[in-house]
Protein backbone atom coordinates (compact mmCIF):
# COMPACT_ATOMS: atom_id res chain seq x y z
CA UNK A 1 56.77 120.86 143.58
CA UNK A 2 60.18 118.59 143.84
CA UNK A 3 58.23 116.22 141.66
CA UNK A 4 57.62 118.78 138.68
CA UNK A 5 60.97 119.48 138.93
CA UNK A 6 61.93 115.89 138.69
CA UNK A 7 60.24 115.52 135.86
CA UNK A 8 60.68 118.12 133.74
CA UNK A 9 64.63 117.45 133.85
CA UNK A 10 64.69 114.20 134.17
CA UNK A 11 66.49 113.18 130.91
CA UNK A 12 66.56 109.39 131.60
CA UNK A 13 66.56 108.60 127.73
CA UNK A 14 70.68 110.23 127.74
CA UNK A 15 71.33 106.91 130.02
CA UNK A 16 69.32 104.55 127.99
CA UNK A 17 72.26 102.49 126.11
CA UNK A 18 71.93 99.56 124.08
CA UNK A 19 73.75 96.58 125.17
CA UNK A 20 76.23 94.28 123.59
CA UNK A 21 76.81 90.93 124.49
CA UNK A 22 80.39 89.65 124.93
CA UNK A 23 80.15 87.21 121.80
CA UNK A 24 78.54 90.25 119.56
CA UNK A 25 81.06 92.82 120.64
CA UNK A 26 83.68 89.59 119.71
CA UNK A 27 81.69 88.65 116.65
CA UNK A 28 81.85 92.01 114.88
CA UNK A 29 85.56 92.47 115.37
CA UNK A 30 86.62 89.20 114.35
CA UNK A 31 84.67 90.47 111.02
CA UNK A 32 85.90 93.78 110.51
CA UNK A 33 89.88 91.79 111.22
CA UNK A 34 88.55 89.65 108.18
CA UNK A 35 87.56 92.21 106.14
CA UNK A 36 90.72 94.42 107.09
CA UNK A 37 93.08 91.12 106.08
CA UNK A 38 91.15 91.05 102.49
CA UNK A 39 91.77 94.67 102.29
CA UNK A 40 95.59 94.45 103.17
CA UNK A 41 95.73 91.38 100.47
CA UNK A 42 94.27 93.53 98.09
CA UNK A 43 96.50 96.52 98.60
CA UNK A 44 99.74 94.17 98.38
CA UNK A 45 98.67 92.40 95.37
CA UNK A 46 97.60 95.85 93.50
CA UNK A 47 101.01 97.61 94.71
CA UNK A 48 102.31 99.17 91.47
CA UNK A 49 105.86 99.77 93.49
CA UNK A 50 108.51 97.45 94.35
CA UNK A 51 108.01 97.20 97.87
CA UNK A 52 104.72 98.12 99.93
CA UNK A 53 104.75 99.88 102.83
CA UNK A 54 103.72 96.86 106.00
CA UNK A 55 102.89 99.85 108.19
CA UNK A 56 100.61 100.68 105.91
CA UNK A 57 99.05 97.92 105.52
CA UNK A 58 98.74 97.31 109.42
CA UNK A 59 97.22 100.40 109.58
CA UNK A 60 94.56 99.32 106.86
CA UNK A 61 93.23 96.39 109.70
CA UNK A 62 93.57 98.58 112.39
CA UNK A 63 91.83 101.35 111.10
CA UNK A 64 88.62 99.33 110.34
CA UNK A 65 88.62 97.47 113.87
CA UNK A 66 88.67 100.87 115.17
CA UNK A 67 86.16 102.19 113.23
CA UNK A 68 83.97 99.42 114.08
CA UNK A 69 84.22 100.15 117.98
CA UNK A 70 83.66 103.65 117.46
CA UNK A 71 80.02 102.76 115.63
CA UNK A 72 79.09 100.38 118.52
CA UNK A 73 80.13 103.54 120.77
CA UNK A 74 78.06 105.74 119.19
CA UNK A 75 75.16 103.50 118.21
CA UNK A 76 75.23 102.38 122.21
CA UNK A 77 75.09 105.86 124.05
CA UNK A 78 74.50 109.31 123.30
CA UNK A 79 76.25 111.39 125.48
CA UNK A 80 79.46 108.97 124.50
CA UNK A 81 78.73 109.77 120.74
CA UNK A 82 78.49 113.31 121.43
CA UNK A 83 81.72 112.99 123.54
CA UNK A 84 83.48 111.26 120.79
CA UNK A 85 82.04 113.22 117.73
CA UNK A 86 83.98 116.45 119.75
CA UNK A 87 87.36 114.17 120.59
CA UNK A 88 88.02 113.26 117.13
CA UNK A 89 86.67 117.13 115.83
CA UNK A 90 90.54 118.05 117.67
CA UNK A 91 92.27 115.11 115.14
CA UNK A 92 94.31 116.22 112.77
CA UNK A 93 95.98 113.94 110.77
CA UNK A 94 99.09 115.96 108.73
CA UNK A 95 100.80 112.32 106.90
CA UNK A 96 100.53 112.90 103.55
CA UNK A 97 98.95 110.29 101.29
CA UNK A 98 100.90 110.55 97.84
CA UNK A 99 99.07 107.92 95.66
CA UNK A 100 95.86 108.12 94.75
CA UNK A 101 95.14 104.74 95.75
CA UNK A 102 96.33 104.83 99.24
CA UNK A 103 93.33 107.26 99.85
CA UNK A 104 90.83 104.75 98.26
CA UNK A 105 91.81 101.71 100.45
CA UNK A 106 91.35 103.89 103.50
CA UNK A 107 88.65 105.29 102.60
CA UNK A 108 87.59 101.50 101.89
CA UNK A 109 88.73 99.98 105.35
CA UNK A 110 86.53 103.04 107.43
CA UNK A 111 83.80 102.51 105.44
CA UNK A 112 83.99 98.51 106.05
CA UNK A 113 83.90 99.42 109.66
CA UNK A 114 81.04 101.46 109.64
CA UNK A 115 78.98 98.58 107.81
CA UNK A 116 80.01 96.09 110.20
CA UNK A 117 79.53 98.64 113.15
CA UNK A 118 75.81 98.59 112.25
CA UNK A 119 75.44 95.47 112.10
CA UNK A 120 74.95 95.01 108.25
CA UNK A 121 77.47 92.10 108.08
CA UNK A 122 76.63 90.69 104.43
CA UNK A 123 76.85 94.34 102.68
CA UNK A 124 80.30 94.46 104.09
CA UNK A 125 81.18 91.32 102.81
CA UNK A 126 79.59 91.25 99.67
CA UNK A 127 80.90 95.10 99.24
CA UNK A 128 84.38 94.42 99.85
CA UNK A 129 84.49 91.24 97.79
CA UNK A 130 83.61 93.39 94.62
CA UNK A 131 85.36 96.34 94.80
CA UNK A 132 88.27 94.04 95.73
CA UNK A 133 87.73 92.33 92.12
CA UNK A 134 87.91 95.35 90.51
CA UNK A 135 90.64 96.91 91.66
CA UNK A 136 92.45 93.37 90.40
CA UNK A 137 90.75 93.88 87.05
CA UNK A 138 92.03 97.32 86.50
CA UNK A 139 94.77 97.70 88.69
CA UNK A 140 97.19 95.14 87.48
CA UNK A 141 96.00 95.39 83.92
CA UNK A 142 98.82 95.89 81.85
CA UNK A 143 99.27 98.80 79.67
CA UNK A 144 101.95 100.22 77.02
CA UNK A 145 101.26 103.45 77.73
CA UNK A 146 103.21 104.18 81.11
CA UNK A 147 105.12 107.02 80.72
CA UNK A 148 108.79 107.71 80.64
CA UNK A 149 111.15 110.27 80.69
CA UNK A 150 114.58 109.98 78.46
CA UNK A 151 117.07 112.53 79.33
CA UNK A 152 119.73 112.81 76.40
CA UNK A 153 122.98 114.45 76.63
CA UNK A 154 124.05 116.01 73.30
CA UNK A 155 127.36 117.66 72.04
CA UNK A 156 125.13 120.30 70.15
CA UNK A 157 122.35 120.59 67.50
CA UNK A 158 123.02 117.98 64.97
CA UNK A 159 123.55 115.75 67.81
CA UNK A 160 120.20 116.69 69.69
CA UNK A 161 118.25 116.70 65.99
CA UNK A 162 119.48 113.14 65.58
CA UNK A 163 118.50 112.29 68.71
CA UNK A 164 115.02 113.65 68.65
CA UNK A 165 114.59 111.98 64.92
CA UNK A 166 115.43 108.48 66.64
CA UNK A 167 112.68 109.01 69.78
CA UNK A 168 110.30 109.83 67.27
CA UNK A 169 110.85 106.96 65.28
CA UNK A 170 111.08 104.61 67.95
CA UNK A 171 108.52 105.37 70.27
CA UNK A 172 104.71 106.10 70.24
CA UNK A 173 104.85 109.77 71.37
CA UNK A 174 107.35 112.02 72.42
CA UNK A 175 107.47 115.42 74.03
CA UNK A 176 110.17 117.67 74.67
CA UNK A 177 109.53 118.49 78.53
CA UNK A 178 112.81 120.60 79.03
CA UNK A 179 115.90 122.17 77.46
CA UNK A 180 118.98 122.83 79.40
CA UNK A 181 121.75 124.39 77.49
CA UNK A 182 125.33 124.47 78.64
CA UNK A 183 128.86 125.24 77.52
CA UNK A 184 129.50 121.44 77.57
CA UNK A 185 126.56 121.01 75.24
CA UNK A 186 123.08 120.02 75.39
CA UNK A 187 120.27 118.30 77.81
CA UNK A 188 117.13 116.90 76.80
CA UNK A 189 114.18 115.72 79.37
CA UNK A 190 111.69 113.81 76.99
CA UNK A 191 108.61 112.42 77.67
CA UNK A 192 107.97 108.97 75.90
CA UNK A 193 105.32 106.60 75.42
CA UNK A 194 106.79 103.44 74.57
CA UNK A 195 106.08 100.60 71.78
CA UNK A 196 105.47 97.22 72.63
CA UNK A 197 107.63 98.26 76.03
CA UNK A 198 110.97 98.18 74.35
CA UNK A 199 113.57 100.32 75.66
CA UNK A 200 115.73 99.09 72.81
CA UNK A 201 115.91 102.82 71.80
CA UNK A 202 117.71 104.25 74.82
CA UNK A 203 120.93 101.75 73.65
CA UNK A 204 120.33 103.52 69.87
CA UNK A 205 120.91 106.81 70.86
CA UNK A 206 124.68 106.34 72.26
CA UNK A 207 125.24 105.31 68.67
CA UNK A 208 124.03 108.62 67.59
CA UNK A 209 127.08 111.10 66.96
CA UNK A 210 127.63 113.61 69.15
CA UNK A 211 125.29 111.80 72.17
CA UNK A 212 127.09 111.50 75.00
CA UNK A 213 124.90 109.81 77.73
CA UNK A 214 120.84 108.58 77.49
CA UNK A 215 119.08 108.11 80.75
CA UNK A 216 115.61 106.35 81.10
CA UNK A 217 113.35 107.34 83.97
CA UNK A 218 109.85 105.38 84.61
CA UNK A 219 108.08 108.44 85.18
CA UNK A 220 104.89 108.92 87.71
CA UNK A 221 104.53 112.24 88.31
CA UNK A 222 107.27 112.24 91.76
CA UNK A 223 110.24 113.50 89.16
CA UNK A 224 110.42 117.18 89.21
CA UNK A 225 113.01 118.28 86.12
């Protein structure tokens, strides 16, 4: 009878774990720190700011050495993927990522990880070698049509008519975003699109009558009038 028993819960296949040599479990990290590196290049030399955050960036290489032990974890034992599929269920990450971009390269670096977690070393590569080209293609193309905002101080109507006759002369497109009207005159927050990125215009308007002060803003959607 104890036999039966032993048999029918004998779950030996929960222990059954494949196993890593030293030099593989060395092998695939030393690839997922290269990838991470071309990753962190990437994101520094596509940085539309002035500075880049190196935390950031830190994080990028960590994040896909991490991800690549977690796939050997998982791919290696059961009951430790089960375990760690319920840890990181209890994560919750609350930083908030503001650009657009920011989101792609980690997106980018756990996916590398993964790849290189199961082993398919050349995808990774090859992967991360073209999407890094691209986002140098398009990233740091250059474009005219960044927007601005011009806020314009005016003494009253002729003045801000003037004003608004010079922006649309000057620049490729112009929108009147908001009005604020005061005792001490008038305040204009316009949305530009530049020509041939000259901000020649902004100096033009103090030599309109009745203009007191013109402010120029590169605007990228963090300006809240």
């Amino acid at each position: 009878m104890s036999d039966i028993f032993e048999k029918l819960f004998s779950f030996s296949f929960l222990s059954k774990a494949a196993t890593f040599s030293i030099p593989d479990i060395l092998a695939a990290l030393g690839v997922s720190f290269a990838l991470g590196l071309f990753i962190y290049f990437v994101y520094v030399k596509t940085y539309k700011g002035v500075m880049h955050s190196s935390s950031f960036g830190i994080s990028l290489i960590a994040m896909d050495m991490i991800t690549t032990l977690v796939i050997l974890t998982v791919s290696s034992n059961l009951i430790a993927s089960l375990g760690m599929v319920g840890a990181l269920s209890i994560v919750r990450f609350r930083t908030v990522v503001k650009e657009p971009l920011d989101l792609v390269y980690l997106f980018w670096s756990i996916t590398a990880g993964i790849i290189v977690g199961v082993g398919l070393i050349p995808l990774g590569i090859i992967g991360s070698v073209v999407i890094g080209l691209i986002l140098f293609v398009f990233v740091n193309r250059k474009t005219n049509d960044t927007p601005y905002v011009v806020v314009v101080s005016c003494a009253g109507d002729d003045a801000e008519a003037q004003a608004l006759a010079l922006l649309k002369g000057q620049t490729k497109k112009h929108v009147v975003k908001a009005k604020s009207v005061s005792r001490e005159g008038v305040e204009l927050t316009v949305e530009v699109r530049l020509k041939e990125s000259s901000s020649a215009f902004v100096n033009a308007l103090l030599g309109v009558e009745g203009v007191f002060n013109a402010t120029l803003v590169s605007y990228n959607g963090d300006y809240y009038m």
